[in-house]
Every structure is written in C-alpha cells, then in structure tokens.
Protein backbone atom coordinates (compact mmCIF):
# COMPACT_ATOMS: atom_id res chain seq x y z
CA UNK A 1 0.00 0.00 0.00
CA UNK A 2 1.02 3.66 -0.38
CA UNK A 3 1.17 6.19 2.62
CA UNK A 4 2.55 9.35 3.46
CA UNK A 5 5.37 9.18 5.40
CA UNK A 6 6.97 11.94 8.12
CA UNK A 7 10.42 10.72 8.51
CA UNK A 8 11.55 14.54 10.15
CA UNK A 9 9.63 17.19 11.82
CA UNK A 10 9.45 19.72 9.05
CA UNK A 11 7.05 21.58 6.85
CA UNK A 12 4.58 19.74 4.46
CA UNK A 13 6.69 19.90 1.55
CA UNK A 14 9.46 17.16 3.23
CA UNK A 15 7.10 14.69 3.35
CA UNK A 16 7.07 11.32 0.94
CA UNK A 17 4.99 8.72 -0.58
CA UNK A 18 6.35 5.95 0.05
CA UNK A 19 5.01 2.11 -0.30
CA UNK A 20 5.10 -0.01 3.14
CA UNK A 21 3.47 -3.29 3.85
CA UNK A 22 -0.09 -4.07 4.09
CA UNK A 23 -0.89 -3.73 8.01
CA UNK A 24 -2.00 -7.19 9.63
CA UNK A 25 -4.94 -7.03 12.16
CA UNK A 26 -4.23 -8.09 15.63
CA UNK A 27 -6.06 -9.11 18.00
CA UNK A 28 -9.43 -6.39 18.94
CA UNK A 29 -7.97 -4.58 15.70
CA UNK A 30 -9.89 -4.15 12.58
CA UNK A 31 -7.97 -3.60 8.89
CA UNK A 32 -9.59 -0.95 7.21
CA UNK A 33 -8.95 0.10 3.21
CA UNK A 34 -9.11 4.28 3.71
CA UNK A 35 -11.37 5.71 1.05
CA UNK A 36 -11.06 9.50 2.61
CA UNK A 37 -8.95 10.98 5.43
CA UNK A 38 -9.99 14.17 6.71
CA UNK A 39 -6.94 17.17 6.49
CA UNK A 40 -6.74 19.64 9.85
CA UNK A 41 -5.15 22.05 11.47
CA UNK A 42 -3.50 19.97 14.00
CA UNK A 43 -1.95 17.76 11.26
CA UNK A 44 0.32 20.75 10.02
CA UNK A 45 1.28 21.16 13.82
CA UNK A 46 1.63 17.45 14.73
CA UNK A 47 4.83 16.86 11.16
CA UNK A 48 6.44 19.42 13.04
CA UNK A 49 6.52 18.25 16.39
CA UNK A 50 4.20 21.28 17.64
CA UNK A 51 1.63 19.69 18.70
CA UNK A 52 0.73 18.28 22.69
CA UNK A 53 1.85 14.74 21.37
CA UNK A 54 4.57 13.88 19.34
CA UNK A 55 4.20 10.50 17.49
CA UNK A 56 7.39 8.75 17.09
CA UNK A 57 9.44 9.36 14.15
CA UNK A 58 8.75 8.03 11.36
CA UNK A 59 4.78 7.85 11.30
CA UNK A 60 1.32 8.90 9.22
CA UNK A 61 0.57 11.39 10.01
CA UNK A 62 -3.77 12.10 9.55
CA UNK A 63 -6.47 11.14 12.53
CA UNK A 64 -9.72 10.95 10.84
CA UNK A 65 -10.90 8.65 8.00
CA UNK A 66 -13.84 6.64 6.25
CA UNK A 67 -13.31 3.38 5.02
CA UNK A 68 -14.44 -0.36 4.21
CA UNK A 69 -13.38 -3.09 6.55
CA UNK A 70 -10.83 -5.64 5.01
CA UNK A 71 -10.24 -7.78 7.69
CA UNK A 72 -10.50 -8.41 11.39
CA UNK A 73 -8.50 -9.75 14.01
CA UNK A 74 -9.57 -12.13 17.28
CA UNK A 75 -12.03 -11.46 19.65
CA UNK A 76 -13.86 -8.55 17.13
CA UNK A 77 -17.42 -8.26 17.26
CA UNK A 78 -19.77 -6.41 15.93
CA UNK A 79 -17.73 -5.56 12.58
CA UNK A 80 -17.40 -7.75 9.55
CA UNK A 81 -15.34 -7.52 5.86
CA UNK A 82 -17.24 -4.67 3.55
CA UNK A 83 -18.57 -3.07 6.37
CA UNK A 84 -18.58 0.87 5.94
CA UNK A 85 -16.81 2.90 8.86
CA UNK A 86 -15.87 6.01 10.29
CA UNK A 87 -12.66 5.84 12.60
CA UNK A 88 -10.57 8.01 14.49
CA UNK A 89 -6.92 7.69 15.18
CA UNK A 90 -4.00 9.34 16.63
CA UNK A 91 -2.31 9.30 13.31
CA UNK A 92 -1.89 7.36 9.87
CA UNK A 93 -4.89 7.78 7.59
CA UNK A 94 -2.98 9.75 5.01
CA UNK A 95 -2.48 6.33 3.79
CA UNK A 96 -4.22 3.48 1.74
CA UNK A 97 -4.97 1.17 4.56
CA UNK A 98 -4.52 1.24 8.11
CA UNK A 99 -5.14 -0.80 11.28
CA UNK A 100 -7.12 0.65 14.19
CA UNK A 101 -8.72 -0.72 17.20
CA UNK A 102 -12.32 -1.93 17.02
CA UNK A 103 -13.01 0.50 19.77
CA UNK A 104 -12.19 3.07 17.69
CA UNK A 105 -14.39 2.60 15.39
CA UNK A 106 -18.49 3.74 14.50
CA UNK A 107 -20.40 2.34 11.42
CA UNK A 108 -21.14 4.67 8.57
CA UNK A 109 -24.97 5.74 8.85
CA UNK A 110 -27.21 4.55 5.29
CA UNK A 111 -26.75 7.23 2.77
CA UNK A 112 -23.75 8.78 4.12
CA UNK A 113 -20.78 9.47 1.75
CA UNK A 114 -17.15 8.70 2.44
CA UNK A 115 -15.92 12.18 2.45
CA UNK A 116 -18.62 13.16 4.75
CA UNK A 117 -18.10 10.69 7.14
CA UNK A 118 -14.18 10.97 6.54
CA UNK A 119 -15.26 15.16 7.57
CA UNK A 120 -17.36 14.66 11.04
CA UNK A 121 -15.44 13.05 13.11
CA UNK A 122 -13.15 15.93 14.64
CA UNK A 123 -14.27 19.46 13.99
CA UNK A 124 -18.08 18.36 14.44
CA UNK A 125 -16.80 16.33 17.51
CA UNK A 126 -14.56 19.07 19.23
CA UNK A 127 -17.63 21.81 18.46
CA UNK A 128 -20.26 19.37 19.99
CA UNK A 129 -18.01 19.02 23.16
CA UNK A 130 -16.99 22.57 23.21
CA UNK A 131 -20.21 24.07 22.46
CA UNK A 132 -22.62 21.40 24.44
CA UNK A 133 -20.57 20.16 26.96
CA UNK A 134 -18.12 22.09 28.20
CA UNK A 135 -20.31 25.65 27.23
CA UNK A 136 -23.89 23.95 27.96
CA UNK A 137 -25.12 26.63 25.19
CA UNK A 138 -28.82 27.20 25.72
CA UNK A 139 -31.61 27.81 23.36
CA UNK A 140 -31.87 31.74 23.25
CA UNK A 141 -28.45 32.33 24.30
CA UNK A 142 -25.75 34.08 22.06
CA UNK A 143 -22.66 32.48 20.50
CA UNK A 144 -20.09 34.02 18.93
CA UNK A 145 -17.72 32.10 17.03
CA UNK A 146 -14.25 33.41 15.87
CA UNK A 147 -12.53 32.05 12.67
CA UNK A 148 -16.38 30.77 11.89
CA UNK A 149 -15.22 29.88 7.95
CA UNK A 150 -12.67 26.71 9.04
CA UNK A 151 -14.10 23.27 9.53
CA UNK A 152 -14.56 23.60 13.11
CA UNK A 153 -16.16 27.14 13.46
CA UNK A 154 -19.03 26.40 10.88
CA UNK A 155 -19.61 22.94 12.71
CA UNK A 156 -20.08 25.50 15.81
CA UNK A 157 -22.50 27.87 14.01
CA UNK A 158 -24.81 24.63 12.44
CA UNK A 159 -24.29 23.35 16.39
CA UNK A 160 -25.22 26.53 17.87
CA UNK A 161 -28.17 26.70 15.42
CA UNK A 162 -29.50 23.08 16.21
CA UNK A 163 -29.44 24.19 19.84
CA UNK A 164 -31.84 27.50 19.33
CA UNK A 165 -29.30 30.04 19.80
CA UNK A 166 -28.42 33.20 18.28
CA UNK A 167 -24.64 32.67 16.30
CA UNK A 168 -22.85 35.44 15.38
CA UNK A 169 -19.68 34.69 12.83
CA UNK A 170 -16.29 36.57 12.65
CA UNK A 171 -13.69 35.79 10.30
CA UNK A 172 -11.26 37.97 7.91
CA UNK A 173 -12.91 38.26 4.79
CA UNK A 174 -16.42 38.81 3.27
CA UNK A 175 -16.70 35.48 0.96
CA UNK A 176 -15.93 33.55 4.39
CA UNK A 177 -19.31 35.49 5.85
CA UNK A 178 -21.21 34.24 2.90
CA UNK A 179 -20.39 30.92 3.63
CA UNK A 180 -21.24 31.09 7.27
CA UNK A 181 -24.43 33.03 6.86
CA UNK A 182 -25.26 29.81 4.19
CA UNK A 183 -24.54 27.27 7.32
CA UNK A 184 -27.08 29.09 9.31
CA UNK A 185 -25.36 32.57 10.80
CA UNK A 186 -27.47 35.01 12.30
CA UNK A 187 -24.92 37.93 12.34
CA UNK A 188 -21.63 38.43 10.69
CA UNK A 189 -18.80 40.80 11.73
CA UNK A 190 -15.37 41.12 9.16
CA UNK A 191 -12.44 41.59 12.24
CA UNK A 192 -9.94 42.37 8.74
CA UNK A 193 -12.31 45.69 8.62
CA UNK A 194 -14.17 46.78 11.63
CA UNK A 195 -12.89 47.02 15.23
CA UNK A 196 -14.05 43.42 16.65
CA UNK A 197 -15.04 45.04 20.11
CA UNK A 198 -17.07 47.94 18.57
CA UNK A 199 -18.65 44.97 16.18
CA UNK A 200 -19.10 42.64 19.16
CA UNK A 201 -21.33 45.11 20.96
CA UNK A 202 -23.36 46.28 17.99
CA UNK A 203 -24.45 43.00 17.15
CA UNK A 204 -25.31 42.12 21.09
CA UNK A 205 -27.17 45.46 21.89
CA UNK A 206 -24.01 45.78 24.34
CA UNK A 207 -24.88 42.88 25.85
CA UNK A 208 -21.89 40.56 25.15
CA UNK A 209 -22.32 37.13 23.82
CA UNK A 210 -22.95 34.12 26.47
CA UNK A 211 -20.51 31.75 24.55
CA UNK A 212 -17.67 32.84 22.56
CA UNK A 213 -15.97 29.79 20.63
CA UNK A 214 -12.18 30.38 19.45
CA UNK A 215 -9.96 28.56 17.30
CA UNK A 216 -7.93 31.37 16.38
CA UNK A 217 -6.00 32.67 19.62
CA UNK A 218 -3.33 35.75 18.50
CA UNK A 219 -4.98 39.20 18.37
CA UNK A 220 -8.42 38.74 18.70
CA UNK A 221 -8.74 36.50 21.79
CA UNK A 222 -8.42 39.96 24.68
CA UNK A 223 -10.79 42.41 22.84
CA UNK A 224 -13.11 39.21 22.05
CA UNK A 225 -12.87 38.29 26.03
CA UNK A 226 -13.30 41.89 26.84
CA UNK A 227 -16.91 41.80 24.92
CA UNK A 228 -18.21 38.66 26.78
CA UNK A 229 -21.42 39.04 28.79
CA UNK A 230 -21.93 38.31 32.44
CA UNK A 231 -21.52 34.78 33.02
CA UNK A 232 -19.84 33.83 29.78
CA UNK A 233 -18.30 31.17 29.14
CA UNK A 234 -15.22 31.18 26.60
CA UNK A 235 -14.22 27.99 24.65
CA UNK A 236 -10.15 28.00 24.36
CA UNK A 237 -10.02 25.30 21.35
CA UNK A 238 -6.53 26.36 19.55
CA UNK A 239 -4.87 28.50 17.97
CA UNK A 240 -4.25 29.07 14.53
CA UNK A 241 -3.56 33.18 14.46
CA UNK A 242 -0.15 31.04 15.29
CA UNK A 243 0.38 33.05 19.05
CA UNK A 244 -0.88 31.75 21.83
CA UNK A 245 -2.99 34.80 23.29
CA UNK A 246 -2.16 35.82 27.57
CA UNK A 247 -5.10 37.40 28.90
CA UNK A 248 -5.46 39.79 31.96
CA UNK A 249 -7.57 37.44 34.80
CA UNK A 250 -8.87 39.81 36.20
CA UNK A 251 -11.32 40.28 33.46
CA UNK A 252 -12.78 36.96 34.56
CA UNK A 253 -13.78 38.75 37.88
CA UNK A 254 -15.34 41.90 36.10
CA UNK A 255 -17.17 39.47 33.85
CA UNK A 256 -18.47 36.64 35.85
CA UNK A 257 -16.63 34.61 33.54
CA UNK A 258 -15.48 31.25 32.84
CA UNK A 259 -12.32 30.50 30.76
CA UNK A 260 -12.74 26.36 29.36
CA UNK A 261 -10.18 24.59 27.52
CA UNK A 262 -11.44 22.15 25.00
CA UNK A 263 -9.43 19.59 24.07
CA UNK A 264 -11.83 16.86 22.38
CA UNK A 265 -9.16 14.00 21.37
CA UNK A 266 -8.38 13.86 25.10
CA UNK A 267 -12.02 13.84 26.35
CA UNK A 268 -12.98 11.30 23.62
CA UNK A 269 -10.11 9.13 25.48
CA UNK A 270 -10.93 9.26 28.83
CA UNK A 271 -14.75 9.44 28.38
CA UNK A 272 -16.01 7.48 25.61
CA UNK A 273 -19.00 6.80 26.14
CA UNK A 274 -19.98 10.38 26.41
CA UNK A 275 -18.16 11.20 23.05
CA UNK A 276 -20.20 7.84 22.07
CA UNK A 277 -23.54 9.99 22.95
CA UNK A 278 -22.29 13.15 21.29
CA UNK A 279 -22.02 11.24 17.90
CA UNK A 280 -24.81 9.60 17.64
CA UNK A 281 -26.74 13.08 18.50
CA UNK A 282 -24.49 14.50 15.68
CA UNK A 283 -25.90 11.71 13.22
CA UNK A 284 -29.01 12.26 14.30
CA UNK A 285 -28.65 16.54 13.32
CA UNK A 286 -26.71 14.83 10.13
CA UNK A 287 -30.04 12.71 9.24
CA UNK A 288 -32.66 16.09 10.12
CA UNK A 289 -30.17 18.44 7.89
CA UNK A 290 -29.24 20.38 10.85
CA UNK A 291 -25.65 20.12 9.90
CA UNK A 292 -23.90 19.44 7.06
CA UNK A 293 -20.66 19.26 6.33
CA UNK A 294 -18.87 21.65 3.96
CA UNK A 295 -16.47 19.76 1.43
CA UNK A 296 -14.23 22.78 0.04
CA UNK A 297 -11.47 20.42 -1.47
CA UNK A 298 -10.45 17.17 -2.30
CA UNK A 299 -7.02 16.28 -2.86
CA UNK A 300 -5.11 12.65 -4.13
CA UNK A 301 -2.61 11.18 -1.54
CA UNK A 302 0.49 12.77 -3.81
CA UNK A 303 -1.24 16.18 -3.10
CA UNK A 304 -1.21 16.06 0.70
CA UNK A 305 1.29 18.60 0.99
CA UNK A 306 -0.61 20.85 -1.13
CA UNK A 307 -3.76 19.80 1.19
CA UNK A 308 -1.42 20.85 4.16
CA UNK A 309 -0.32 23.72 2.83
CA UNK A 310 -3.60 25.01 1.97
CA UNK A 311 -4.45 24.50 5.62
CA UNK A 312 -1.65 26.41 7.23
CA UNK A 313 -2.00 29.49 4.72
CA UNK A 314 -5.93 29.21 5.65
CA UNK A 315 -7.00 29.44 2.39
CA UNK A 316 -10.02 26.38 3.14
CA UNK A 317 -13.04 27.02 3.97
CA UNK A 318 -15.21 23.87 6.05
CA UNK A 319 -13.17 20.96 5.46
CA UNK A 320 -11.03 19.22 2.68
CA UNK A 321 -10.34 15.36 2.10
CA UNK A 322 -7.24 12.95 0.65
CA UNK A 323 -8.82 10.57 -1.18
CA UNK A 324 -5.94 7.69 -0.83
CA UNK A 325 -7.41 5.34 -3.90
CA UNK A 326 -6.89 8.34 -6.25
C-alpha cells in the first residue's frame, strides 16, 4: 500500500509517498482500506513536532478517515469484511490502509458518503463538546464564534443553530461570511475591517455574547474576552492566528466569567462513552439536515502537501479530504 510518510519534523513539503506493507490485524484490531482521510489544522502542527503529542518518528501522520473493513482480528465483534466505517486515530490515515482498534471505530450511517463521514469526526466532535458540553449553550443564548469559515467554526454555528441560539460569525474576509451566513449565521462581523469590540457590541445590543468559541488565539482572543457578557463562558479550542494569546484574569472577575479549555481527542479518550452519545446526537442533526458538512477540497494522496499547505496558509473554507485510492 502507499502512505505518506513523516520521517523529520518539518514543513509539508518534506514529506514522501512511500510504499510499506499491508498492516495485519491483531487481536481487537480491525484492517480498514481508507477511502477519505480528513486534512486539519493539528496535522500541520503534529509533522512538526508542535503539537501536545509527538508521534514517534517516522509515522502517518492524519487522525480521521472513512473506510471499508478488510479484515479483522480475534475477539472482534460487531464488525465484519465490507462493512462501511468512520474511525478516528492518533495518526496514519494519510495512507491506503490502516489498522485501528475496534473500539475506535463507529459504522457509517445509510446514505452517508465517504468524504462526509471521513469530515465529522473531529471538527463536528470538538464543536459538539466545546459548544454542548463544556459551554452547555442554551436555546436563546448568544454564541459568537471566531474564525467561523474553518471546519470547526461552521460545525459550531450549524451546532449553535440546532441548539436555538443566536450565532454570530467573525472571520477575515467577506466570501468567508457568505459561507457562514449559508450554514445558518445570524450575524456576521469582518475583524480584517471593523474594530471586533465595537462589532461585538453592535451585534449584542451591548450585551456581550454568552458563549464565545475560538480557534484562532493571537490578536483577537483579549478584545473578544473583553466583549463577553456576564456569566460567559469562553471555549479555548486552539490557535491558529499562530500566538498563543495571555489574557489579563482579572477580566474573569469583572465578567463573571469562565475560561474552558477544549481539548476533544483527550475527552474522547478518557470518556467514551460520552463522546459515544455526542455522535450519535451529531448523526441524528446529520439525518434532520441540521448540519452538514462543507467539502471545500479534495485532494489525491500525492497532493497532501498541497492539502497541508492550503491548511496552514488558511486558504479552506469547512473541510477538505485525501482521497488515498486516487
């Protein structure tokens, strides 16, 4: 089989195709031919040893994927050759086939598409526990979501939306607004033209928002936490402005405020039968139409730099795929 291959933490442009072995399934593990792999932000952290875990060199690097099940290994139940799945992994689905545990895997819903399914799993995961669990957003309340064009901020806004609250979108340019205003926004603020704080409290009546969801970190993260209403709760998910933001606690006092890290691949570890329950309430929004994941971009396994690339630069929009069988 082919696979991508880090061999030195670098840019995307020093990794290879190479051609390795087909992986064996061992016992509890299931063999699965990859028909998409999900590209996101982490991955351009993770090949260059940025990230909070470092794989060990080399690896494949890629976490989410869709596939059909080749083969499984003793003592697997509930899975059989041909099934369709969705599976998350700490790395290696920039690849042809892979091996993962049977615990880490969920069976495609009828109807679904591979790149779809290979697009759910973690920006529709980390917004569900960001914006559900950890934020408990309300029906009626007010969410503002920072960098609201990437994969993870529109899952927040069609989250947000299935919930009954207001969602107001901020990102740098006014073709990103479109898009989030077409995946449900209520309100839409450009931060590459107005003054986010002034923006922030026209849109709330001066209010503040309840929930403020940010990917983005850098610049925008004090005047954003400045804004929050009383008893807000602000969702630290990462940080792709590239600086991690320090903010002034005692604006937590002044505002009642919570500060809440959200780090879904550890949560879906340690509690996994809550991330269970989150899913299958995100399959059930997928079934109603409530959310729908935006396919921007689909690249061939030879193209992953490019994929990467495009990621860093943030030039996509929702999500984009490698499609390893092409």
């Amino acid at each position: 089989m082919k696979a991508v291959v880090c061999k030195a933490w670098g840019l995307p442009d020093t990794l290879v195709v190479e051609e390795l072995p087909d992986p064996k399934p061992g016992p509890g593990q299931v063999a699965l031919t990859i028909m998409a792999a999900g590209v996101n932000f982490p991955d351009t952290l993770i090949i260059q040893g940025k990230y909070q875990f470092k794989p060990e060199l080399p690896f494949t690097p890629g976490s989410e994927l869709s596939g059909v099940v080749r083969a499984v290994g003793d003592g697997v139940a509930g899975f059989k050759e041909g099934d369709k799945v969705i599976a998350f992994t700490a790395h290696g689905a920039f690849a042809q086939q892979i091996v993962v545990p049977a615990h880490a895997l969920m069976k495609m819903p009828p109807g679904m598409d591979f790149d779809t399914a290979a697009a759910i799993t973690l920006t529709y995961g980390t917004s569900h526990h960001g914006v559900v669990d950890r934020a408990a957003l309300k029906a009626g309340e007010t969410m503002l979501v920072l960098g609201a064009a990437g994969g993870v901020g529109l899952a927040a806004i069609e989250i947000g939306k299935a919930l009954g609250a207001r969602v107001i979108a901020a990102t740098s340019t006014d073709d990103k607004l479109a898009v989030c205003r077409a995946h449900g926004a209520d309100a839409t603020i450009n931060y590459s033209k107005e003054d986010l704080r002034e923006a922030i409290k026209a849109a709330t009546d001066g209010k503040g928002p309840d929930v403020i969801y940010d990917p983005v970190g850098g610049i925008y993260a004090e005047p954003a936490f400045r804004s929050i209403g009383w008893r807000g709760r602000y969702l630290v998910v990462g940080f792709a402005n590239g600086d991690i933001p320090k903010l002034p606690l005692n604006l937590t006092l002044l505002k009642g405020a919570s500060l809440m890290g959200v780090f879904w691949g550890e949560f879906a570890k340690r509690e996994p039968k809550a991330n269970m329950a989150a899913m299958q309430q995100l399959m059930g929004w997928l079934a109603e139409g409530k959310i729908k994941p935006l396919i921007s971009g689909r690249y061939t396994l030879a193209e992953t730099a490019q994929a990467l690339n495009d990621m860093a630069a943030r030039k996509v929009t929702g999500k984009v795929v490698i499609q390893p069988g092409k």
